[in-house]
C-alpha atoms as a PDB file:
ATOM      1  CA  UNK A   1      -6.844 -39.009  -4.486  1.00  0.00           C
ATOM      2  CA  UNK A   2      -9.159 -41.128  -6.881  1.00  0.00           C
ATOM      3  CA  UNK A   3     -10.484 -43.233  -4.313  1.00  0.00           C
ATOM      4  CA  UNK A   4     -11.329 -39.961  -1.890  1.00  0.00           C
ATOM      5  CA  UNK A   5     -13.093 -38.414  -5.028  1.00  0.00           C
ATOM      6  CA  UNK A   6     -15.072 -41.690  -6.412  1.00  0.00           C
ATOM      7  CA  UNK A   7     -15.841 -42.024  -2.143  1.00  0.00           C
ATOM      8  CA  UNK A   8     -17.342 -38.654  -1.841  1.00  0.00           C
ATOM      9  CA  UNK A   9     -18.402 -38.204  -5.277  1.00  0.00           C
ATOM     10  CA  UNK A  10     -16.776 -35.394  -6.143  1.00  0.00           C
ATOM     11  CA  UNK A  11     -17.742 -34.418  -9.717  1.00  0.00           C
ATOM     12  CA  UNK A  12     -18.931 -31.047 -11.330  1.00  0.00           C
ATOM     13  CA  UNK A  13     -21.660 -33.007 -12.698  1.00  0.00           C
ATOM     14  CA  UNK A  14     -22.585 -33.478  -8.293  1.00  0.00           C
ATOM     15  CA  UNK A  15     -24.905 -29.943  -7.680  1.00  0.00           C
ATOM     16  CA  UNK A  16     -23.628 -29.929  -3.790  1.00  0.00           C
ATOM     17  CA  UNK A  17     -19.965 -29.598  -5.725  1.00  0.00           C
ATOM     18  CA  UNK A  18     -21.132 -27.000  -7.937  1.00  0.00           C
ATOM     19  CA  UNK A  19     -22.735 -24.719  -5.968  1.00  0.00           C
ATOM     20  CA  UNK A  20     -19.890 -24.728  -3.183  1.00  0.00           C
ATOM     21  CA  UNK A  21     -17.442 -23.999  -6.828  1.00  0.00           C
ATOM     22  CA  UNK A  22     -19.792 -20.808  -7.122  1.00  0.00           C
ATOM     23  CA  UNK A  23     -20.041 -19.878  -3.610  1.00  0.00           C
ATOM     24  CA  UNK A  24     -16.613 -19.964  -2.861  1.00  0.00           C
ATOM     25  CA  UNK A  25     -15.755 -17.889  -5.951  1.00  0.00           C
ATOM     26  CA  UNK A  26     -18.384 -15.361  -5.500  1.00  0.00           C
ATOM     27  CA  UNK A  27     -16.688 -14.920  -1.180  1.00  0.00           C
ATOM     28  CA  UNK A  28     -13.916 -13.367  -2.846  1.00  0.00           C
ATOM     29  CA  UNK A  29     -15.955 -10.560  -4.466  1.00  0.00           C
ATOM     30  CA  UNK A  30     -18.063 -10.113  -1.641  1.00  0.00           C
ATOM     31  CA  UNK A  31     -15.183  -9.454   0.846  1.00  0.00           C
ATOM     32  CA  UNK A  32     -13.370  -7.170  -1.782  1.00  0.00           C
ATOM     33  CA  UNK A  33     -16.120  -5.092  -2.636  1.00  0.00           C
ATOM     34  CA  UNK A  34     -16.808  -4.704   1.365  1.00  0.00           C
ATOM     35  CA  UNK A  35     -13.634  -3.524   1.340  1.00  0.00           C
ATOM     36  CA  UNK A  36     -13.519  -1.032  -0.956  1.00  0.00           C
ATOM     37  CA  UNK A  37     -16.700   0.171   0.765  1.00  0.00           C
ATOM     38  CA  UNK A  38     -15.064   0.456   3.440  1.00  0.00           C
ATOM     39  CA  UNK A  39     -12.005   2.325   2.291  1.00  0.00           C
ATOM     40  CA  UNK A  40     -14.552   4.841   0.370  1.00  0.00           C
ATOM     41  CA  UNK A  41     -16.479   5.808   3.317  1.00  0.00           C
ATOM     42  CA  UNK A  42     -13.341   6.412   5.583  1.00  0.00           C
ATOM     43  CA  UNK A  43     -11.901   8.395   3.009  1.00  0.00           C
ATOM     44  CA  UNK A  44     -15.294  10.531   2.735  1.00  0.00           C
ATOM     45  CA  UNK A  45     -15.085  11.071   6.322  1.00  0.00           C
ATOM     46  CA  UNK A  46     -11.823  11.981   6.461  1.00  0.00           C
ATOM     47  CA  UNK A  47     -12.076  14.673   3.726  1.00  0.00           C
ATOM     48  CA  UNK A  48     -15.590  15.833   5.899  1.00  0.00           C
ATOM     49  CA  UNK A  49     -13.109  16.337   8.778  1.00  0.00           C
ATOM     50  CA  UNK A  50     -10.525  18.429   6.538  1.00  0.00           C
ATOM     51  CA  UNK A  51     -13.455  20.665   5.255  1.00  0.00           C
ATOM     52  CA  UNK A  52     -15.270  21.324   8.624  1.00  0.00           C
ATOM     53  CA  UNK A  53     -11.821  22.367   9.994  1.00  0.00           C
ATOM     54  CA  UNK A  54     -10.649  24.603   7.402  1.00  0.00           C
ATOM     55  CA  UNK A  55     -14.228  26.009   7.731  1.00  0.00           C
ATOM     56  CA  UNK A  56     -13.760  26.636  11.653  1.00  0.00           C
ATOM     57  CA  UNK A  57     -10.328  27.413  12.127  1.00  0.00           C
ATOM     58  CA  UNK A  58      -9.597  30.802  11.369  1.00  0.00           C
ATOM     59  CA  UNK A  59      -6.279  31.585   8.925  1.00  0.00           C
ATOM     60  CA  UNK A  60      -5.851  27.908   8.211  1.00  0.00           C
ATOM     61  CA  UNK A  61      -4.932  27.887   4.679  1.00  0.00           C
ATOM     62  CA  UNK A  62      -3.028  24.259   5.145  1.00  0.00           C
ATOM     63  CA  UNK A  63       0.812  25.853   5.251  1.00  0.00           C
ATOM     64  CA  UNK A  64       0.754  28.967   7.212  1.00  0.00           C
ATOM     65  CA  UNK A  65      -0.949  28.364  10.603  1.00  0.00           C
ATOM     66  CA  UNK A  66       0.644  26.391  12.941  1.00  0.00           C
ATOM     67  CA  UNK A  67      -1.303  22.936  14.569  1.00  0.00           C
END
C-alpha cells in the first residue's frame, strides 16, 4: 500500500486528491437531495389526484361510496 501511494502520490497535500475527497463527498448529497425531490413532488401529485377526485366524484366522502 505505501509503495502504490508514494507511486501515485497520493497525499491530501496533492489538489487532484483533494478535490476528488470533496467531490465524492458532496455526490452523496446531491443524489439524496434529488431524491427527496423526487419523493416530494410524487407525493404532491398524488394528493392533486385525491383532491380533483373527491371534487368530481359525487358522494365520495372516502368510506361510504364504493370504487
Amino acid at each position: 500500500m505505501k509503495d502504490f501511494m508514494s507511486y501515485y502520490d497520493v497525499t491530501l497535500l496533492n489538489p487532484a486528491v483533494l478535490i476528488g475527497i470533496f467531490l465524492g463527498a458532496m455526490t452523496v448529497f446531491y443524489f439524496a437531495a434529488m431524491t427527496m425531490s423526487a419523493v416530494g413532488r410524487a407525493a404532491n401529485d398524488m394528493v392533486l389526484e385525491v383532491r380533483r377526485q373527491f371534487k368530481e366524484i359525487p358522494g365520495n366522502n372516502g368510506w361510504n361510496s364504493n370504487p
